[in-house]
PDB file of N, CA and C in Angstrom:
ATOM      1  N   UNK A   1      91.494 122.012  80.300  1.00  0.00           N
ATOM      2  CA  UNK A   1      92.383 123.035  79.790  1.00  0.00           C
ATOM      3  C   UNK A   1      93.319 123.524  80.888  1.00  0.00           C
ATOM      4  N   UNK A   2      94.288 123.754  80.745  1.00  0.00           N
ATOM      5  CA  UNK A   2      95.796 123.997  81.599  1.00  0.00           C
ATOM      6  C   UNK A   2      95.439 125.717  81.319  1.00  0.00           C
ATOM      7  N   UNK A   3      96.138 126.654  82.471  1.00  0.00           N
ATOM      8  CA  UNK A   3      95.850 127.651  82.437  1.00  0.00           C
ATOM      9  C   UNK A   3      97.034 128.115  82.955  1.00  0.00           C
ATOM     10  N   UNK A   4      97.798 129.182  82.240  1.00  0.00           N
ATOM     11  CA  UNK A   4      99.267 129.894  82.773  1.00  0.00           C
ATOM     12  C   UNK A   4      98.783 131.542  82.566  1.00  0.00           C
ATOM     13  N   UNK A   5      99.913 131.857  83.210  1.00  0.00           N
ATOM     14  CA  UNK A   5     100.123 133.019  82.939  1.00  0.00           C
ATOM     15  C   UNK A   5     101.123 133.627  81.916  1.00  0.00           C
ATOM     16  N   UNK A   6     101.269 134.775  81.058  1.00  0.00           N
ATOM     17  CA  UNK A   6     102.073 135.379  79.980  1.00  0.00           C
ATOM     18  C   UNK A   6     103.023 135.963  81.019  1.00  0.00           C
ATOM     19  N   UNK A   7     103.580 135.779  80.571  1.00  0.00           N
ATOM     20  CA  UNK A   7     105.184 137.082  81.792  1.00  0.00           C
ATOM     21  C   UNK A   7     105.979 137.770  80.884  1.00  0.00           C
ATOM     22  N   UNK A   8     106.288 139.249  81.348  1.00  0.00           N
ATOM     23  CA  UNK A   8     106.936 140.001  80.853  1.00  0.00           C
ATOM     24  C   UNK A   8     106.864 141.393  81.655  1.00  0.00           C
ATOM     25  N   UNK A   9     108.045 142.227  81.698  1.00  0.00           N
ATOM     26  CA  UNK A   9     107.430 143.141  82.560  1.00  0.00           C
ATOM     27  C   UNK A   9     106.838 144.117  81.870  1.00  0.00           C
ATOM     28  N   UNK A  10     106.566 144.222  80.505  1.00  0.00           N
ATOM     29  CA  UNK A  10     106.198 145.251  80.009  1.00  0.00           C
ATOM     30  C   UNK A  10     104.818 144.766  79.173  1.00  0.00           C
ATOM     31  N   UNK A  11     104.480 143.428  78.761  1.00  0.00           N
ATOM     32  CA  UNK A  11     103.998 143.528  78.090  1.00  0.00           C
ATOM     33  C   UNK A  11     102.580 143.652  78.286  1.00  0.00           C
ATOM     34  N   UNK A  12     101.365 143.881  77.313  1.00  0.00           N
ATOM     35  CA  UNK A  12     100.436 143.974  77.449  1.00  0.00           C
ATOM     36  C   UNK A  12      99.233 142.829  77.911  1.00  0.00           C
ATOM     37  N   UNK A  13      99.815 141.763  77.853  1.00  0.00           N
ATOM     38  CA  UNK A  13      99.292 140.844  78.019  1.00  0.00           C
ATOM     39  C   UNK A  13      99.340 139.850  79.760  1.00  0.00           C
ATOM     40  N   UNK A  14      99.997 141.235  80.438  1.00  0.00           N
ATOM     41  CA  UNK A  14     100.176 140.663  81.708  1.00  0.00           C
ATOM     42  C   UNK A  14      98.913 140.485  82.476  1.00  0.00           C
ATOM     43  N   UNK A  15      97.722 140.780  82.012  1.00  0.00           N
ATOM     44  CA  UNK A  15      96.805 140.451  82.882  1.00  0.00           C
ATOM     45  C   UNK A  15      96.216 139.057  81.633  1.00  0.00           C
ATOM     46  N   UNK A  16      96.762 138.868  80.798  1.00  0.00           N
ATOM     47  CA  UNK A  16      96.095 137.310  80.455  1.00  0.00           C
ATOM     48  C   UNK A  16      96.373 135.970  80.923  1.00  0.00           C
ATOM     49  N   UNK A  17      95.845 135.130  80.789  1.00  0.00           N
ATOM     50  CA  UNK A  17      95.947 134.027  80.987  1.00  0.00           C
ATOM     51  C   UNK A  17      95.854 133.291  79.543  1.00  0.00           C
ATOM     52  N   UNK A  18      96.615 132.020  79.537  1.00  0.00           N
ATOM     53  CA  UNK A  18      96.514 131.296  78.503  1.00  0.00           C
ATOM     54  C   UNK A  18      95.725 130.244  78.976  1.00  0.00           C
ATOM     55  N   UNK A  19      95.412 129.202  77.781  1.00  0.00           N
ATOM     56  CA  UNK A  19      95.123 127.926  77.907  1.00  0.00           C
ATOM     57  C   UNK A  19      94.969 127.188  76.918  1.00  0.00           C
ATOM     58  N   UNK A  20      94.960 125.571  76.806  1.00  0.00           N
ATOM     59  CA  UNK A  20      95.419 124.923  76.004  1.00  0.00           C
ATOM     60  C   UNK A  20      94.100 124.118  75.033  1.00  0.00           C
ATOM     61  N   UNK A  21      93.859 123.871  73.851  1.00  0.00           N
ATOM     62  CA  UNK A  21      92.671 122.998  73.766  1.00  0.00           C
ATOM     63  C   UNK A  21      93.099 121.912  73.577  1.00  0.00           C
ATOM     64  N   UNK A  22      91.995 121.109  73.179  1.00  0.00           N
ATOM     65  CA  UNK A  22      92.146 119.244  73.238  1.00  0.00           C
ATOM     66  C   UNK A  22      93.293 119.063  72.206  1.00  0.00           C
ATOM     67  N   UNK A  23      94.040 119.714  71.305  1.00  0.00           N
ATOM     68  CA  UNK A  23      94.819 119.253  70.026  1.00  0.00           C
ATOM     69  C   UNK A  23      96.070 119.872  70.750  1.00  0.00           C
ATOM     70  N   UNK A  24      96.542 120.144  72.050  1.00  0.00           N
ATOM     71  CA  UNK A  24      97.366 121.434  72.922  1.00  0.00           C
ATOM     72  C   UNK A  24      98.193 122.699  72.320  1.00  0.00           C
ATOM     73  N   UNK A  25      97.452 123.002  71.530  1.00  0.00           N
ATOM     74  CA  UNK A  25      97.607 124.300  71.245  1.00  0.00           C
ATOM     75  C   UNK A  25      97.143 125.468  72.242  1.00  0.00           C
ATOM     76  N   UNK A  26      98.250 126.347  72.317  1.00  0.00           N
ATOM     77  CA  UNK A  26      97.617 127.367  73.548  1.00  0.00           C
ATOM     78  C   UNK A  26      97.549 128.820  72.793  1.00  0.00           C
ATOM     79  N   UNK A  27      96.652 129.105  73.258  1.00  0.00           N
ATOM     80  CA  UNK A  27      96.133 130.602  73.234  1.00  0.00           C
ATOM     81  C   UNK A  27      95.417 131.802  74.275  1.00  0.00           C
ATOM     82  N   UNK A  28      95.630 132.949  73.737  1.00  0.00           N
ATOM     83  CA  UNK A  28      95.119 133.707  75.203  1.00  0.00           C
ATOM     84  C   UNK A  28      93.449 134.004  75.043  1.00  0.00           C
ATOM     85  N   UNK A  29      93.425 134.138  76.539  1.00  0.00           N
ATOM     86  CA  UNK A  29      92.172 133.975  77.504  1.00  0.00           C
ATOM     87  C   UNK A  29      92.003 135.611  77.209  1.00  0.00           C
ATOM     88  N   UNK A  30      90.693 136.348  77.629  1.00  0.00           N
ATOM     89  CA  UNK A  30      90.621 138.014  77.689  1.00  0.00           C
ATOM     90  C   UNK A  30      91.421 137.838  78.604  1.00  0.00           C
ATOM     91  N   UNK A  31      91.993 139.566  78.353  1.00  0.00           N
ATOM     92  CA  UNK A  31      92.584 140.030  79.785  1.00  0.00           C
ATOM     93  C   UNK A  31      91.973 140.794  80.064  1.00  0.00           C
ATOM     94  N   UNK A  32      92.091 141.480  81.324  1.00  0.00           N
ATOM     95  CA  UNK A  32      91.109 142.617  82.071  1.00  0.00           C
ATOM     96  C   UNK A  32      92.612 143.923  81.834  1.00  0.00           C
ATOM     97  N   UNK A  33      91.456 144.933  81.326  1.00  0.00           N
ATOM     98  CA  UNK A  33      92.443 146.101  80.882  1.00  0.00           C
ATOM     99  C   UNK A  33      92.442 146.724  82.263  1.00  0.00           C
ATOM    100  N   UNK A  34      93.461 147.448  82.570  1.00  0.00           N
ATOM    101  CA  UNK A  34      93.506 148.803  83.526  1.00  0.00           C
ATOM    102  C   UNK A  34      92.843 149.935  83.447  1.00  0.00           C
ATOM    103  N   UNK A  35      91.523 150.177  83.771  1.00  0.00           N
ATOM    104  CA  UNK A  35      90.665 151.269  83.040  1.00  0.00           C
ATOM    105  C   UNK A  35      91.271 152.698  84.058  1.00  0.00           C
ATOM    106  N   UNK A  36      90.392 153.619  83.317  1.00  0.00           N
ATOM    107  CA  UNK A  36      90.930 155.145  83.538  1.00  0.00           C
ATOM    108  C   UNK A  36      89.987 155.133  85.413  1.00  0.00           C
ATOM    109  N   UNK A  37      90.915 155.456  86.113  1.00  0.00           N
ATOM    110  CA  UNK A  37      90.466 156.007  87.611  1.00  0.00           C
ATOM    111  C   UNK A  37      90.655 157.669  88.082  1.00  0.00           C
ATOM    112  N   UNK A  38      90.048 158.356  88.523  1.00  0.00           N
ATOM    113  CA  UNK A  38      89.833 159.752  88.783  1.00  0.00           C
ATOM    114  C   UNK A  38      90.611 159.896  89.654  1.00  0.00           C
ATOM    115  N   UNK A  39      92.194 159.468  89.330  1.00  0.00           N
ATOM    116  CA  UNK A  39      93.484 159.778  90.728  1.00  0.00           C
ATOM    117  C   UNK A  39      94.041 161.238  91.010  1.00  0.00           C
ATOM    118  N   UNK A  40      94.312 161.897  91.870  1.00  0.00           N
ATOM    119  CA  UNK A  40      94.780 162.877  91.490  1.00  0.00           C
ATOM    120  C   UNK A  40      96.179 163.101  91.357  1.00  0.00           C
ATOM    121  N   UNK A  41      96.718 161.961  90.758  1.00  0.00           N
ATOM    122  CA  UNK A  41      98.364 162.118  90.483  1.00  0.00           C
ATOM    123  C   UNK A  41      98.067 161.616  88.800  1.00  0.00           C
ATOM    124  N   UNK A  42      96.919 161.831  88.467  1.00  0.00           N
ATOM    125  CA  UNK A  42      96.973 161.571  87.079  1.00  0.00           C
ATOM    126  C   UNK A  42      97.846 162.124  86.260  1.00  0.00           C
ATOM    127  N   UNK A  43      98.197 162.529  84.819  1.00  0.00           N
ATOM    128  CA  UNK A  43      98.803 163.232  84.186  1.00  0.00           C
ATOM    129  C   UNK A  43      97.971 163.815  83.072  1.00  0.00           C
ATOM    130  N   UNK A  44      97.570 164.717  82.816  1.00  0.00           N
ATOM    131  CA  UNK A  44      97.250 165.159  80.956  1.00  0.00           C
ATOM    132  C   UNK A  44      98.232 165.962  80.207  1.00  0.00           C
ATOM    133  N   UNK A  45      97.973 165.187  78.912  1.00  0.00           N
ATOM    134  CA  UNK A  45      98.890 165.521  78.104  1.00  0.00           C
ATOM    135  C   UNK A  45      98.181 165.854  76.654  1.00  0.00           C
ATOM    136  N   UNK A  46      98.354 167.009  76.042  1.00  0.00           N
ATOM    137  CA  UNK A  46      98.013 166.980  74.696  1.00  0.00           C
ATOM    138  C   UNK A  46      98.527 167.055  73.381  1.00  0.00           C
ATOM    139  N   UNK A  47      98.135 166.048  72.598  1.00  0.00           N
ATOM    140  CA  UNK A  47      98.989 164.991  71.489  1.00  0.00           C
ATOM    141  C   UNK A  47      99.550 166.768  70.599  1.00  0.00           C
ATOM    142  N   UNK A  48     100.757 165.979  70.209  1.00  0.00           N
ATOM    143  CA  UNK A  48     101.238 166.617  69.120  1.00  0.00           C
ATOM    144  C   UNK A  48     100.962 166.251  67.605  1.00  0.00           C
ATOM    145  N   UNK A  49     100.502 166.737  66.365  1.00  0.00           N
ATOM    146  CA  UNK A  49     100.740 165.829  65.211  1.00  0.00           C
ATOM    147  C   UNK A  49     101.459 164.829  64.960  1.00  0.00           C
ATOM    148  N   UNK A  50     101.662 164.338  64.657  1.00  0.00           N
ATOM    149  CA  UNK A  50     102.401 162.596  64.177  1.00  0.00           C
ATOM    150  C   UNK A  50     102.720 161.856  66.141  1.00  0.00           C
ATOM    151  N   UNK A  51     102.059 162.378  66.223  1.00  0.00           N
ATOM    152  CA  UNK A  51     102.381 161.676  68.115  1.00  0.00           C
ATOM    153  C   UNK A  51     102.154 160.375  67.789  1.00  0.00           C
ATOM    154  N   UNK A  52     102.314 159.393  68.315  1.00  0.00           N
ATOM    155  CA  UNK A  52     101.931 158.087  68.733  1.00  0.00           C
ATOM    156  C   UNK A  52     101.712 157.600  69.968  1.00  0.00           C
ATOM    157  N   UNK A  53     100.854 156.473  69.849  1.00  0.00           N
ATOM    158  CA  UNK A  53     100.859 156.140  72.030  1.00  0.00           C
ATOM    159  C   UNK A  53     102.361 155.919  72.432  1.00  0.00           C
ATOM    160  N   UNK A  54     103.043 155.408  71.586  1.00  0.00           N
ATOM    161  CA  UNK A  54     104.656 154.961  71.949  1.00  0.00           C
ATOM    162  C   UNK A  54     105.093 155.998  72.321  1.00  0.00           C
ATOM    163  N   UNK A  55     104.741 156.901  71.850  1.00  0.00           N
ATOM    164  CA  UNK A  55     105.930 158.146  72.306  1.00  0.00           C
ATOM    165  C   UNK A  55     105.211 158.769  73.209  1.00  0.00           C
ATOM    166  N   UNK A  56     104.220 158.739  73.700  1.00  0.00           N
ATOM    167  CA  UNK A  56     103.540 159.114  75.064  1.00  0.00           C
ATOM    168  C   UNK A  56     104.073 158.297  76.132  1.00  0.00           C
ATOM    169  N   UNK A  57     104.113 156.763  75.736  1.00  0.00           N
ATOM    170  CA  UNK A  57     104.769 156.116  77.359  1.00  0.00           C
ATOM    171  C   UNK A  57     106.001 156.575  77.011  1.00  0.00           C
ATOM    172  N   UNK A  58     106.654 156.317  75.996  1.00  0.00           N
ATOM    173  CA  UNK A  58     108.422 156.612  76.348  1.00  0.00           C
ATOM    174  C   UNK A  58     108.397 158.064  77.274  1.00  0.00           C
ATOM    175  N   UNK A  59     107.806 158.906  76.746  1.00  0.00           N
ATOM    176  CA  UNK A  59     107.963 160.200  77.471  1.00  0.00           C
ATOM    177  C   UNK A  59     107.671 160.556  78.767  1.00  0.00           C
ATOM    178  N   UNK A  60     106.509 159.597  79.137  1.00  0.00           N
ATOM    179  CA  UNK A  60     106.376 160.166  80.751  1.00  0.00           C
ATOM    180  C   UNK A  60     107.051 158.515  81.562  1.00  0.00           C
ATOM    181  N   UNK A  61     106.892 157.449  81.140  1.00  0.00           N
ATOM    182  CA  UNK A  61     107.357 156.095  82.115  1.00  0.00           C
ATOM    183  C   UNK A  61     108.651 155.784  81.883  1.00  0.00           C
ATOM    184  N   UNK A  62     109.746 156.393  81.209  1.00  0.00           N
ATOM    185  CA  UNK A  62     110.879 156.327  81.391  1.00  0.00           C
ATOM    186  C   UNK A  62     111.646 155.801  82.096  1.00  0.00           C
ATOM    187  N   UNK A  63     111.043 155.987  83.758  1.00  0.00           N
ATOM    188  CA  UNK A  63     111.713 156.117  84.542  1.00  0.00           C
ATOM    189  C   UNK A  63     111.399 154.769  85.443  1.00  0.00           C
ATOM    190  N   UNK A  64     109.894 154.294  84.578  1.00  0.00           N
ATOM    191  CA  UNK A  64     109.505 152.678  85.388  1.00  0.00           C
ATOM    192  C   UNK A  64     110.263 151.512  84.857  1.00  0.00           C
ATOM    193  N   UNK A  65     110.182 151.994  83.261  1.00  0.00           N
ATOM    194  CA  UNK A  65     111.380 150.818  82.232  1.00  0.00           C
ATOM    195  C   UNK A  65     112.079 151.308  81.422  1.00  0.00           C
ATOM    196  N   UNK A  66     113.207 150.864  80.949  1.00  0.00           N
ATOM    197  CA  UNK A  66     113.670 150.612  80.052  1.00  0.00           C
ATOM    198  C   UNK A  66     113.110 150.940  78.591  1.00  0.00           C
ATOM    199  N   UNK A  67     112.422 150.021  78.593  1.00  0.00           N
ATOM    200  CA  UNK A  67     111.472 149.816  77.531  1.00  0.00           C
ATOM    201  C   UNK A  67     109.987 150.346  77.424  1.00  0.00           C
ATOM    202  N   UNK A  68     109.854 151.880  78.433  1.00  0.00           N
ATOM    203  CA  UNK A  68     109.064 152.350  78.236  1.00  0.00           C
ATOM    204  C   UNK A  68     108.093 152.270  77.156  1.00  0.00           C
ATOM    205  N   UNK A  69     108.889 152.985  75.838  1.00  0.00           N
ATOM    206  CA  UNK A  69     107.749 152.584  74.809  1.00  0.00           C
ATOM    207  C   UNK A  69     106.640 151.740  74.821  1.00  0.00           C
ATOM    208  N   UNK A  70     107.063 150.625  75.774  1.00  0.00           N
ATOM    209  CA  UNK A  70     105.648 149.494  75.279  1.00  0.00           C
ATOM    210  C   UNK A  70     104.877 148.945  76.120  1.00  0.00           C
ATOM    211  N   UNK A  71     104.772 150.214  77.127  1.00  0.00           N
ATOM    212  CA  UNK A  71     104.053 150.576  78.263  1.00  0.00           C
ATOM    213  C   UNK A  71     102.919 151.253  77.107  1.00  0.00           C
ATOM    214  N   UNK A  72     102.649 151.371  76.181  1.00  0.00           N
ATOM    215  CA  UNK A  72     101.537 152.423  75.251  1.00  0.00           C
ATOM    216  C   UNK A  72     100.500 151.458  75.644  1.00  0.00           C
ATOM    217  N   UNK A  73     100.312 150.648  75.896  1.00  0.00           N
ATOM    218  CA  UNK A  73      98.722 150.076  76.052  1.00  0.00           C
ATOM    219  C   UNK A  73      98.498 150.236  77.401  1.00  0.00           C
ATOM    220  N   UNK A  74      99.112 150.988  78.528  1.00  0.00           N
ATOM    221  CA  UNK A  74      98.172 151.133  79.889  1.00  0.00           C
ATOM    222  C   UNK A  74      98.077 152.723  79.610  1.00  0.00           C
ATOM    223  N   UNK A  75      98.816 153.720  78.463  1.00  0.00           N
ATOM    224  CA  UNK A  75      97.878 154.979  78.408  1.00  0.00           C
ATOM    225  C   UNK A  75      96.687 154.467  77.661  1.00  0.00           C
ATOM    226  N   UNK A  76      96.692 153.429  76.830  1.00  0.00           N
ATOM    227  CA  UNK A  76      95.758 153.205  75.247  1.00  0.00           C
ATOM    228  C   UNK A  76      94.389 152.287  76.576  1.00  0.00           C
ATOM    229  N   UNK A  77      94.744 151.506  77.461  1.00  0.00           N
ATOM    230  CA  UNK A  77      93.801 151.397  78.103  1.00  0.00           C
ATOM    231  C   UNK A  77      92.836 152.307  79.375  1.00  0.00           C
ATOM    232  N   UNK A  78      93.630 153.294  79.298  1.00  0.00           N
ATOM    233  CA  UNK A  78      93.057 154.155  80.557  1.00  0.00           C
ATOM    234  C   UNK A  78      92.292 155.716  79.929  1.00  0.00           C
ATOM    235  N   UNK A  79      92.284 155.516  78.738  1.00  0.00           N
ATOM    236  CA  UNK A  79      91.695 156.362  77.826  1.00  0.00           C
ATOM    237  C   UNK A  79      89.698 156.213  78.502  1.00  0.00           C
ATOM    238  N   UNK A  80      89.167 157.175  77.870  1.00  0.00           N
ATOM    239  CA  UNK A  80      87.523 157.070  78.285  1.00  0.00           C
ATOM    240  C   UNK A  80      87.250 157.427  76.744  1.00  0.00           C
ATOM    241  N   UNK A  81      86.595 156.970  75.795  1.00  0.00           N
ATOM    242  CA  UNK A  81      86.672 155.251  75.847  1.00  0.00           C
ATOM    243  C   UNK A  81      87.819 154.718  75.387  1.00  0.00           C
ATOM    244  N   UNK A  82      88.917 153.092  76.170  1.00  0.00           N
ATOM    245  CA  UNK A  82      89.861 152.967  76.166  1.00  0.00           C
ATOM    246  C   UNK A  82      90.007 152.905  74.417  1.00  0.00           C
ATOM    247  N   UNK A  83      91.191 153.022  73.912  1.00  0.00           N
ATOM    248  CA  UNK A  83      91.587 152.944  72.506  1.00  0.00           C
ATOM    249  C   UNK A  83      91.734 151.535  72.050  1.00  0.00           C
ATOM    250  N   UNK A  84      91.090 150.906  71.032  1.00  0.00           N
ATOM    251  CA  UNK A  84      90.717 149.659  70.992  1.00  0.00           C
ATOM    252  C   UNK A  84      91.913 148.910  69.878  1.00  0.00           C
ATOM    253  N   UNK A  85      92.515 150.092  69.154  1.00  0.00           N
ATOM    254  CA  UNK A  85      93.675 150.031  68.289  1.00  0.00           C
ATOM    255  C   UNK A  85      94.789 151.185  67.926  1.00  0.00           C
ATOM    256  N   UNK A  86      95.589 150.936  68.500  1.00  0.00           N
ATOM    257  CA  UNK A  86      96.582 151.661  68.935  1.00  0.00           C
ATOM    258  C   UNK A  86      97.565 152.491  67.829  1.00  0.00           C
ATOM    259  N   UNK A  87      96.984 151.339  66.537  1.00  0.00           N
ATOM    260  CA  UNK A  87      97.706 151.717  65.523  1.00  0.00           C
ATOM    261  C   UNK A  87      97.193 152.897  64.616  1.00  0.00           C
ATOM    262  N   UNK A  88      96.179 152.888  64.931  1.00  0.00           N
ATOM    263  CA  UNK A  88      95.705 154.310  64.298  1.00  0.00           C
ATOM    264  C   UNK A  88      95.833 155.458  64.764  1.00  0.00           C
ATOM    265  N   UNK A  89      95.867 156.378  64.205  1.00  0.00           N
ATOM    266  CA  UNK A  89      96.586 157.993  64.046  1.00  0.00           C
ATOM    267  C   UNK A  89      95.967 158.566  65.293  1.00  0.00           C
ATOM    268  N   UNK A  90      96.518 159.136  66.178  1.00  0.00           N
ATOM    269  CA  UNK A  90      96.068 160.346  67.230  1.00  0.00           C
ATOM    270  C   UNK A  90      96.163 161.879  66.942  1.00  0.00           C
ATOM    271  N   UNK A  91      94.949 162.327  66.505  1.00  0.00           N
ATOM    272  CA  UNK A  91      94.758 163.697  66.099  1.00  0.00           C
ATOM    273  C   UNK A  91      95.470 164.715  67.271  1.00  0.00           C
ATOM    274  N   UNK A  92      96.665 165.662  66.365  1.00  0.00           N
ATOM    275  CA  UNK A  92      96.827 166.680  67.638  1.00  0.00           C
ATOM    276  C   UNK A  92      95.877 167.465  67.819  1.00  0.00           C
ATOM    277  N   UNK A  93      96.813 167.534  69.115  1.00  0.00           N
ATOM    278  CA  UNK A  93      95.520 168.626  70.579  1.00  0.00           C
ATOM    279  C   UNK A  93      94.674 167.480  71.045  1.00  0.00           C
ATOM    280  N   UNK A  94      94.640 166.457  70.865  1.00  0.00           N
ATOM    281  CA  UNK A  94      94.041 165.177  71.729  1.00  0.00           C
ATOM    282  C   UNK A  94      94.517 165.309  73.417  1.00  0.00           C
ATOM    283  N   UNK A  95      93.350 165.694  73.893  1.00  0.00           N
ATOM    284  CA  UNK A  95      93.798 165.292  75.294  1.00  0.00           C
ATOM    285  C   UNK A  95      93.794 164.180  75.389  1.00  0.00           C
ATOM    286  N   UNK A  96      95.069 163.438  76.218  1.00  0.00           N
ATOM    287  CA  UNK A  96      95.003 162.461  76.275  1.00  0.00           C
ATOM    288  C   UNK A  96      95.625 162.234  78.217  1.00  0.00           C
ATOM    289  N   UNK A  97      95.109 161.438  78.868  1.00  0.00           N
ATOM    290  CA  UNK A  97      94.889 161.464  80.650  1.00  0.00           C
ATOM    291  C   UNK A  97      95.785 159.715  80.690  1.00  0.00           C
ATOM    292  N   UNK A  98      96.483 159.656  81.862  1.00  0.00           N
ATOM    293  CA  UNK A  98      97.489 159.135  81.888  1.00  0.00           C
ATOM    294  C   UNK A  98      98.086 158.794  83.363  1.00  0.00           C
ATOM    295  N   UNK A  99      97.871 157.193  84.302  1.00  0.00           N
ATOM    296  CA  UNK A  99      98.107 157.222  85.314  1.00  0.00           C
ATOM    297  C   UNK A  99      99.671 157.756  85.475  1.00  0.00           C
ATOM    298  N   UNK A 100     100.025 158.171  86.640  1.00  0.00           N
ATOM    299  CA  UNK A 100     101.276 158.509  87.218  1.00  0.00           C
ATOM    300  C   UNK A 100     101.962 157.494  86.918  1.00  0.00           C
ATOM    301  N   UNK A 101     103.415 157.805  86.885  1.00  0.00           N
ATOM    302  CA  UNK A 101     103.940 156.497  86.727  1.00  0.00           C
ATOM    303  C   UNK A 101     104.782 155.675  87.990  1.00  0.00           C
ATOM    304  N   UNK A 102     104.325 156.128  89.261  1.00  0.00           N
ATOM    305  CA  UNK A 102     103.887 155.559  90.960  1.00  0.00           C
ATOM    306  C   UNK A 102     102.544 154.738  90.443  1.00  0.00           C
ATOM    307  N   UNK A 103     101.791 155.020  89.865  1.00  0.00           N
ATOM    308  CA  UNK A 103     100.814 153.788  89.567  1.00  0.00           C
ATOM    309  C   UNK A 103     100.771 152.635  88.770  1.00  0.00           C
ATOM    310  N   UNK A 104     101.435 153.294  87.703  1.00  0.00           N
ATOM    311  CA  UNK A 104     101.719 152.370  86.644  1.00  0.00           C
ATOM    312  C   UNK A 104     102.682 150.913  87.790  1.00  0.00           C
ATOM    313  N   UNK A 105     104.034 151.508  88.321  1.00  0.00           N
ATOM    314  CA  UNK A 105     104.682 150.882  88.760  1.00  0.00           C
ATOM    315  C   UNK A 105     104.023 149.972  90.029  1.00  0.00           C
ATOM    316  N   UNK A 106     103.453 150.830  90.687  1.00  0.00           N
ATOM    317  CA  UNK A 106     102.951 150.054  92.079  1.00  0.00           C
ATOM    318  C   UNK A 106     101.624 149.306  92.135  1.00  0.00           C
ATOM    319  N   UNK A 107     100.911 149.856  91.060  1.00  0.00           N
ATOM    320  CA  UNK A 107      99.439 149.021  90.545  1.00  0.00           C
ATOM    321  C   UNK A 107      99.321 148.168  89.777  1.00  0.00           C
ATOM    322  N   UNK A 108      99.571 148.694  88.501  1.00  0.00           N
ATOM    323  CA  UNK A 108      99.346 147.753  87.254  1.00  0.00           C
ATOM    324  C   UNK A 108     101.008 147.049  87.312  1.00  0.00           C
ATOM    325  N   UNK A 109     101.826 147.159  87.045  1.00  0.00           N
ATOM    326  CA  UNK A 109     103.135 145.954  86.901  1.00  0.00           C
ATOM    327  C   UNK A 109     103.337 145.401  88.088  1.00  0.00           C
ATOM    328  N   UNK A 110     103.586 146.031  89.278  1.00  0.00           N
ATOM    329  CA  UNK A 110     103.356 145.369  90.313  1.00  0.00           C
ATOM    330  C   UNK A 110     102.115 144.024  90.690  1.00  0.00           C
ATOM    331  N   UNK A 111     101.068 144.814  90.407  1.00  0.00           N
ATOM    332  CA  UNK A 111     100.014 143.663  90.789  1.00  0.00           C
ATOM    333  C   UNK A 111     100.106 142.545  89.885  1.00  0.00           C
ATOM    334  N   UNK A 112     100.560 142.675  88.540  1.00  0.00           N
ATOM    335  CA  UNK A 112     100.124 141.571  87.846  1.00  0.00           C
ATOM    336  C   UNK A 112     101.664 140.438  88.073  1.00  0.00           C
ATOM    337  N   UNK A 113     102.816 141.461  88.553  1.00  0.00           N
ATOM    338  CA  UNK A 113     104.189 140.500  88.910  1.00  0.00           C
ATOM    339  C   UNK A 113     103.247 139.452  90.047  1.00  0.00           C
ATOM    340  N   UNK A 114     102.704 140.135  90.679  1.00  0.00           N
ATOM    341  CA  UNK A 114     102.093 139.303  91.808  1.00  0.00           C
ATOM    342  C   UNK A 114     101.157 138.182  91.732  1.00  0.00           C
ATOM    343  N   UNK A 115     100.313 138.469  91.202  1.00  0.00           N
ATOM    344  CA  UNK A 115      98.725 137.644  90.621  1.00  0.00           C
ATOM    345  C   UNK A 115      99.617 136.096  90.239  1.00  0.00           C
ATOM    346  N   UNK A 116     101.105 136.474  88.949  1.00  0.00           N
ATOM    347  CA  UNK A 116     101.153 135.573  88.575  1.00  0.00           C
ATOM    348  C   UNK A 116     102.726 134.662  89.110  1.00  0.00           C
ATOM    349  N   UNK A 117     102.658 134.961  89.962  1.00  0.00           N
ATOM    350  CA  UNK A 117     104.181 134.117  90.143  1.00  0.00           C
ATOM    351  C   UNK A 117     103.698 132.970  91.817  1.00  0.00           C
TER     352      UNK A 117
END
């Protein structure tokens, strides 16, 4: 089996790997999520009604992409316990805890630009 990496700078799948089976069809490998660390440049934030994770990254990582919005799976993974589906409703007044976005940028997108090029 041949083994690559997914690239994108935003997407969620930057810590996967693919690979191919005997018929070469490729598909992804687990990825290893970014779990929640006790930093003290963390952020908390508590959900509003109709909130979504999207509108939690657009609002605080703005400033790492563009395309903030779809940064929602490194808040949806750094959750205790991480959020396993993103698409379901976040009750307001949800605390919800949230690396800096100096981490986001210099840890998680950074490291995985690295791992895979």
């Amino acid at each position: 089996m041949a083994t690559e990496p997914i690239q994108g700078s935003e997407s969620r799948y930057l810590f996967s790997r693919t690979a191919t089976d005997s018929q070469d069809r490729l598909y992804l490998l687990e990825r290893e999520p970014f779990r929640y660390q006790d930093l003290d440049d963390n952020i908390t934030h508590v959900t509003r009604p109709g909130e979504r994770w999207w509108h939690i990254a657009q609002r605080y990582y703005r400033d790492v992409s563009a395309n903030a919005g779809l940064l929602y799976w490194i808040v949806c993974d750094y959750q205790v316990p991480p959020v396993l589906d993103p698409t379901l409703k976040i009750g307001g007044g949800t605390l919800v805890v949230l690396p800096s976005p100096v981490v986001v940028q210099a840890e998680i997108l950074q490291f995985a630009t690295q791992v895979y090029q």
